[in-house]
Protein backbone atom coordinates (compact mmCIF):
# COMPACT_ATOMS: atom_id res chain seq x y z
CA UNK A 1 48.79 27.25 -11.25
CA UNK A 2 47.03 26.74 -14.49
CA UNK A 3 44.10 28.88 -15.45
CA UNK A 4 42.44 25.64 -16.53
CA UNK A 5 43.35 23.36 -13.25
CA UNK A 6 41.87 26.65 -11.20
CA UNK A 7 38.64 27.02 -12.92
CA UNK A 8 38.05 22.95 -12.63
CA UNK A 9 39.25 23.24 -8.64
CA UNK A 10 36.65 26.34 -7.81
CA UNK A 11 33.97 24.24 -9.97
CA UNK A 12 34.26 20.94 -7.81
CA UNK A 13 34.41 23.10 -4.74
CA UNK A 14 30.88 25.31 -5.77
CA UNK A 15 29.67 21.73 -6.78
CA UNK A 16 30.39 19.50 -3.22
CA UNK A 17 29.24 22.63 -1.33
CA UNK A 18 25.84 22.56 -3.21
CA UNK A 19 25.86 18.64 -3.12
CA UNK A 20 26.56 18.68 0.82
CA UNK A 21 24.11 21.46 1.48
CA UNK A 22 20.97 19.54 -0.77
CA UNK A 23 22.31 16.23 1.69
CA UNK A 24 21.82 17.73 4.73
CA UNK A 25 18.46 19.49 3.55
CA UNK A 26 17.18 16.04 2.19
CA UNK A 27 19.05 14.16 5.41
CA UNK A 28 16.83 16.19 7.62
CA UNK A 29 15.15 14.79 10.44
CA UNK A 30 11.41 15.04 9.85
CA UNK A 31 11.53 14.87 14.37
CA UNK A 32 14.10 16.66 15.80
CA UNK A 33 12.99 16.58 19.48
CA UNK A 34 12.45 12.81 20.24
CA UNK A 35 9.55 13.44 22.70
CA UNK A 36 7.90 14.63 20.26
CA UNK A 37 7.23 10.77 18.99
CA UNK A 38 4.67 8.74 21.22
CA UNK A 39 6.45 5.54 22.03
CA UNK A 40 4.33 2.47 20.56
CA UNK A 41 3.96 1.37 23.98
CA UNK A 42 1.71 4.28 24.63
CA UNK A 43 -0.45 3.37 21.20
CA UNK A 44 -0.97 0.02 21.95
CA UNK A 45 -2.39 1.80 25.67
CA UNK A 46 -4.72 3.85 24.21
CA UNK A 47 -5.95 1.01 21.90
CA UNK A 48 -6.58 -1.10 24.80
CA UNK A 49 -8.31 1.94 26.22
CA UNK A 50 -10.59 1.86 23.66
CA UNK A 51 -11.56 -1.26 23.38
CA UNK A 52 -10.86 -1.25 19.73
CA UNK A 53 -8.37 -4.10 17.72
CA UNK A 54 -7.16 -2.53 14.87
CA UNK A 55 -5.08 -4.68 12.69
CA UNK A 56 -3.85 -5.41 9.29
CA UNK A 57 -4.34 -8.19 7.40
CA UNK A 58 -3.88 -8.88 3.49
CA UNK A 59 -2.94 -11.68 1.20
CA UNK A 60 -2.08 -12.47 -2.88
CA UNK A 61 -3.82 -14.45 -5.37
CA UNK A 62 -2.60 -15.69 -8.76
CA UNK A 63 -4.41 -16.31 -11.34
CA UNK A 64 -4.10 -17.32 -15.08
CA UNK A 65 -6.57 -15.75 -18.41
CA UNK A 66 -5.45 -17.63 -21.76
CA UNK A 67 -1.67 -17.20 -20.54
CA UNK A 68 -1.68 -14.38 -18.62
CA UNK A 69 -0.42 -14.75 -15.51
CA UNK A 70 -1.79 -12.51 -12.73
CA UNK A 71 -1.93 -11.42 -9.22
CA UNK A 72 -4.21 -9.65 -7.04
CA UNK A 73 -2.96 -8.66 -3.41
CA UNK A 74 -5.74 -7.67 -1.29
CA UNK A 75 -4.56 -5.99 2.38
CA UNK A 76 -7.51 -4.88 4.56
CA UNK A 77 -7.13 -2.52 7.85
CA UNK A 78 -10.02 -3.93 10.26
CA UNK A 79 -11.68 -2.61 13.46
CA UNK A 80 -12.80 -6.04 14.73
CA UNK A 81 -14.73 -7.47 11.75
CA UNK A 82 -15.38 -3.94 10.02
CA UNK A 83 -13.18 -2.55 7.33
CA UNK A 84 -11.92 0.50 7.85
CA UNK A 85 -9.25 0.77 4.83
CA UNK A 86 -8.82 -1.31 1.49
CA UNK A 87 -5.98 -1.69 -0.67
CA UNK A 88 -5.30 -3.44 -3.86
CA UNK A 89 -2.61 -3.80 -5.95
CA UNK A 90 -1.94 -6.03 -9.42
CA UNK A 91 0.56 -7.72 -10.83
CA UNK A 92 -0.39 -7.76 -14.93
CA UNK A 93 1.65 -10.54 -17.80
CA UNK A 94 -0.52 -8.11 -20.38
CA UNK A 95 -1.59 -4.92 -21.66
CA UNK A 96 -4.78 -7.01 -21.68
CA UNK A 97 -4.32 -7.59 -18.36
CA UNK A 98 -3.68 -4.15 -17.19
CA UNK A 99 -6.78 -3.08 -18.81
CA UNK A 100 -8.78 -5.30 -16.81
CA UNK A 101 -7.50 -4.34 -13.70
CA UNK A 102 -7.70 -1.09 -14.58
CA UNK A 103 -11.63 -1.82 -14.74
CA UNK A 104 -11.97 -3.76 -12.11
CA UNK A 105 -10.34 -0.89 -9.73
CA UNK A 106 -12.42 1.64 -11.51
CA UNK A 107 -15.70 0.44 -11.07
CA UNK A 108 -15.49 -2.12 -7.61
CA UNK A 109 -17.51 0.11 -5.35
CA UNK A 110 -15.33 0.26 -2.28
CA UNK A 111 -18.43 1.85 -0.98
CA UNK A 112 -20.14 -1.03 -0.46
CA UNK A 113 -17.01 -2.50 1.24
CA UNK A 114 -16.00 0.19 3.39
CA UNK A 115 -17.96 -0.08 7.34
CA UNK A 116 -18.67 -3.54 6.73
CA UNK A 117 -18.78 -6.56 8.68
CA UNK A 118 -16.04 -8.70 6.34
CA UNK A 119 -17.96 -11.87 7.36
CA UNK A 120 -20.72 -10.90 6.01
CA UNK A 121 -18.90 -9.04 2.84
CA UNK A 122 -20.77 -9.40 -0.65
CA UNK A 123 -18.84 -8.44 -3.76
CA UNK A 124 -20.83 -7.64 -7.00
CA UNK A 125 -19.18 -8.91 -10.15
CA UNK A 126 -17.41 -6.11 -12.69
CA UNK A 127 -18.44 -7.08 -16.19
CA UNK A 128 -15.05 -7.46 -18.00
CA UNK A 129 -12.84 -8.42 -15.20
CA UNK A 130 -14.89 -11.22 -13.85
CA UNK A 131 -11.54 -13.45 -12.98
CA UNK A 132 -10.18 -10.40 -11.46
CA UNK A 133 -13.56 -10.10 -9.35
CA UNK A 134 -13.05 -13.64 -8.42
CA UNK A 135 -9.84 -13.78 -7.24
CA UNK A 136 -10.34 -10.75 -5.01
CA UNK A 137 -13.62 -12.56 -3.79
CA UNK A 138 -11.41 -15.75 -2.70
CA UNK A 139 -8.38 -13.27 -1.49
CA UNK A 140 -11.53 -12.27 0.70
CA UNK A 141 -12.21 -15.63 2.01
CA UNK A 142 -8.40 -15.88 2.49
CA UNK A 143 -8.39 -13.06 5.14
CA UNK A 144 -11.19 -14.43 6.81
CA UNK A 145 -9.50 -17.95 6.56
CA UNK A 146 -6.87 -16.27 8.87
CA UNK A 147 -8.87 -14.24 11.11
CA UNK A 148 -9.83 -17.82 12.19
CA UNK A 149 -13.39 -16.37 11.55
């Protein structure tokens, strides 16, 4: 056999041994006993144990600046009426754009949102993304619009 044809078999060899042994590391199951997962049967028990209804609810509004098109999606994790997580995400046409959601996630005080009642939520407006303010204000309403609240 050629010298040449060897050293190119023993290569693809070291190579799919490496390749096969990085699959099954990355292929891994993160459980490897199953009863080590709690069944969501058993979740939704203990949350009617508690007493608690935890849900998720979000939504997207576009919007246009000059003729930028944008989007704000607003998802909200609730116990009852209180908000107990808040996530936002853009879509941007702009640079221009991405700056002002880039201020607008910066300086919205998720303080003031967190705990509360979303009924009863009041959103101060961030100078220089005062569209962006107001479509998260009216992806807001949204969510309540479908809480049936």
């Amino acid at each position: 056999m050629n010298k040449k044809y060897l050293f190119s078999a023993v290569a693809f060899s070291a190579f799919a041994t490496i390749s096969y042994q990085t699959w099954k590391v990355i292929n891994k199951p993160v459980v490897e006993n199953i009863s080590q997962v709690t069944p969501v049967s058993k979740i939704e028990e203990v949350a009617q144990v508690e007493g608690i209804e935890k849900i998720m609810v979000g939504t997207t509004k576009e919007y246009t600046v000059n003729t930028d098109n944008n989007s704000i999606t607003v998802n909200v994790g609730l116990e009852g009426k209180n908000i107990v997580s808040l996530d936002i995400s853009h879509y941007d046409d702009s640079p221009t754009s991405k700056m002002k959601h880039d201020l607008f996630d910066k300086n919205l005080d998720k303080g003031a949102i967190l705990g509360k009642d979303i009924t009863a939520l009041e959103i101060s407006t961030v100078t220089g993304a005062t569209m962006t303010t107001g479509a998260f204000k009216e992806a807001i309403k949204d969510i309540i619009t479908q809480l049936g609240s």
